[in-house]
Protein backbone atom coordinates (compact mmCIF):
# COMPACT_ATOMS: atom_id res chain seq x y z
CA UNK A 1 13.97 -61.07 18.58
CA UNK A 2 14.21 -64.92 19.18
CA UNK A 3 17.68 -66.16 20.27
CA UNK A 4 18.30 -67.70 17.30
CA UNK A 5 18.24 -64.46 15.64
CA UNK A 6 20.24 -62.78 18.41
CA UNK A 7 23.14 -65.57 17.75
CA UNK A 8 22.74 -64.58 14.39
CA UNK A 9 23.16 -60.94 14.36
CA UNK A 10 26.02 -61.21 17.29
CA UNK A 11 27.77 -63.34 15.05
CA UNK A 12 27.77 -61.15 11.91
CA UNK A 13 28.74 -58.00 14.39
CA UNK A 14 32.04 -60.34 15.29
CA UNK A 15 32.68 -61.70 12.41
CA UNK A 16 32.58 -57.99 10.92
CA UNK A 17 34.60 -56.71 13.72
CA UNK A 18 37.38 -59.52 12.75
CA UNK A 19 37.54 -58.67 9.38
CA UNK A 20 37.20 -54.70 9.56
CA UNK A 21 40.37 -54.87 12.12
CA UNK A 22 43.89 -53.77 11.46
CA UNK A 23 46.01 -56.76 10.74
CA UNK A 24 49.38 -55.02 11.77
CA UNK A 25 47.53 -53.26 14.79
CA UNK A 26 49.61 -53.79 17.98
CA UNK A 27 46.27 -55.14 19.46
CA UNK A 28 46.64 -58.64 17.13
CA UNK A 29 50.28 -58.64 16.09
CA UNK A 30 50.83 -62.18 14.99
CA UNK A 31 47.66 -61.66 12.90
CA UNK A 32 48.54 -61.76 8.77
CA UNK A 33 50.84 -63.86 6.67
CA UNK A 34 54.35 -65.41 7.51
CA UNK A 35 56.49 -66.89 5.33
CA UNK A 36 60.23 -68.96 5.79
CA UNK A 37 61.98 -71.94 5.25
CA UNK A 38 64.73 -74.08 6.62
CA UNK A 39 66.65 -77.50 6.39
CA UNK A 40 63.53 -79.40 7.72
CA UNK A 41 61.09 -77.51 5.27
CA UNK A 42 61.62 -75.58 2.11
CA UNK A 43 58.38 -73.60 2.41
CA UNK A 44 56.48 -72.49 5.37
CA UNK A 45 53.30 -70.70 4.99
CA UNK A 46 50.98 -69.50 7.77
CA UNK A 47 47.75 -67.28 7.33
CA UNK A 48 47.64 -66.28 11.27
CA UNK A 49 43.92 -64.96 12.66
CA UNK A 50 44.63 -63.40 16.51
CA UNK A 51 41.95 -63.31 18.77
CA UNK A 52 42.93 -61.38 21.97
CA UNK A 53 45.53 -64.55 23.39
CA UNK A 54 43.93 -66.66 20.92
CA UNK A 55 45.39 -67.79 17.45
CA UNK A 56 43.84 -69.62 14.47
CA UNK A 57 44.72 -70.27 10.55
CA UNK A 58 46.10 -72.67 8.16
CA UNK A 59 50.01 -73.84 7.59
CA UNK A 60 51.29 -75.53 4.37
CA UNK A 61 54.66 -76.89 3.94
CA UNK A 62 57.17 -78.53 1.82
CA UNK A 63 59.29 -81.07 3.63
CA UNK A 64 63.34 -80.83 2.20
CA UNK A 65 63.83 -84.62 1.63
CA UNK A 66 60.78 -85.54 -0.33
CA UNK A 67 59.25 -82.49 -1.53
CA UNK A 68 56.24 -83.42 -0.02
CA UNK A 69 53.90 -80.19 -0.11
CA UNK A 70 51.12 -80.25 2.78
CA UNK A 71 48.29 -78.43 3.55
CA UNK A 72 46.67 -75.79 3.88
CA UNK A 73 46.01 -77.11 7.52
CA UNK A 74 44.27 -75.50 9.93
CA UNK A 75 46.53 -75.09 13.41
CA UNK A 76 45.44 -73.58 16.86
CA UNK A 77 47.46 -71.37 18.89
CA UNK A 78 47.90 -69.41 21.82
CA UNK A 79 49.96 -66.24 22.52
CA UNK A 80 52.08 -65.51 25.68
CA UNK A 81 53.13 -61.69 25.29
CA UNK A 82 55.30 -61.53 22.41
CA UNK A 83 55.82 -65.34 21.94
CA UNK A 84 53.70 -67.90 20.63
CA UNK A 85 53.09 -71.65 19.94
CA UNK A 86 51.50 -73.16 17.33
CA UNK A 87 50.21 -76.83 16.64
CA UNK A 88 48.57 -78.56 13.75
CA UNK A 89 48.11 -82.29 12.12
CA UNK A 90 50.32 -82.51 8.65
CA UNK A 91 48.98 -85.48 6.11
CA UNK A 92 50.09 -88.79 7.33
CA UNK A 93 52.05 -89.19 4.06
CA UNK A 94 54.78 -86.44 5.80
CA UNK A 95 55.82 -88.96 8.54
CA UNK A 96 55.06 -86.26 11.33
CA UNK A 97 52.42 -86.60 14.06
CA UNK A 98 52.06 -82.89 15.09
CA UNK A 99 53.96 -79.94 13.76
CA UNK A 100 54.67 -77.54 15.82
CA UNK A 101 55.91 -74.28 15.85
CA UNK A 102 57.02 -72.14 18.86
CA UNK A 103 59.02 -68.35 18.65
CA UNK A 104 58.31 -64.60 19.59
CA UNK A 105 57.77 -61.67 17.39
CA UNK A 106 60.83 -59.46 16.39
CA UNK A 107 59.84 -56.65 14.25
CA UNK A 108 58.44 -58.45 10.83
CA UNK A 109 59.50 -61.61 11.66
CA UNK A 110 59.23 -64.72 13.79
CA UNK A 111 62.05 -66.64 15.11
CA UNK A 112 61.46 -70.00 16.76
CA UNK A 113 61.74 -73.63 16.53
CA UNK A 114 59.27 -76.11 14.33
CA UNK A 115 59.11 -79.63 14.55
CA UNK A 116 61.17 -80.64 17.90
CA UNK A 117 63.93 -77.88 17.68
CA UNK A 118 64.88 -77.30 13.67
CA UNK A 119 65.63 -73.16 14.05
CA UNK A 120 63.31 -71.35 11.49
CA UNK A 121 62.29 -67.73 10.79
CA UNK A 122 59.28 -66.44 9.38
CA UNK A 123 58.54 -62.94 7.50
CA UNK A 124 55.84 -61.39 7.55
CA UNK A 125 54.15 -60.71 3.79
């Protein structure tokens, strides 16, 4: 087998291990969909993929004051036992730099902070 066919194979194995996994399983909790709004954004939408402390997905929003709808944006993440921070680049047209999202997991939903302090929870779908 050459190496380039080992990557191969060892790559369909994960990627089939990812996607045959429990999304609600205590061993990835953040990993599924999360929904919320508040005075900063009228929509929130992540898609969250967890990878042992690792997080990946997209976010869209809908800022209040314009309705400016963003996204889907892919964001990176990390988790620290049952918190988590989150950090992606909006379109420039939104006026923000970085959004980012920070919380911890209570039950179905996630309460935290997005964009500098705004309060926001999340539920999962």
């Amino acid at each position: 087998m050459t190496p380039h066919s080992r990557f191969l194979a060892l790559a369909t194995l994960l990627f089939a291990a990812v996607a045959c996994s429990d999304s609600t399983s205590s061993s990835s909790p953040f990993s599924g969909r999360w929904n919320g709004s508040n005075t900063l954004f009228s929509s929130v939408n992540l898609v969250v993929q967890q990878l042992g402390d690792s997080l990946t997905g997209t976010a869209e929003t809908t800022e209040v004051l314009l309705s400016q709808h963003d996204g889907p944006r892919p964001f990176v993440g990390h988790v620290y036992g049952d918190s988590l921070s989150l950090e992606w680049f909006p379109a420039l047209i939104t006026g923000f730099g970085t959004i980012q999202f920070s919380g911890h997991r209570s039950g179905g939903t996630l309460v935290g902070s997005i964009s500098g302090g705004t309060q926001i929870t999340l539920v999962r779908q």
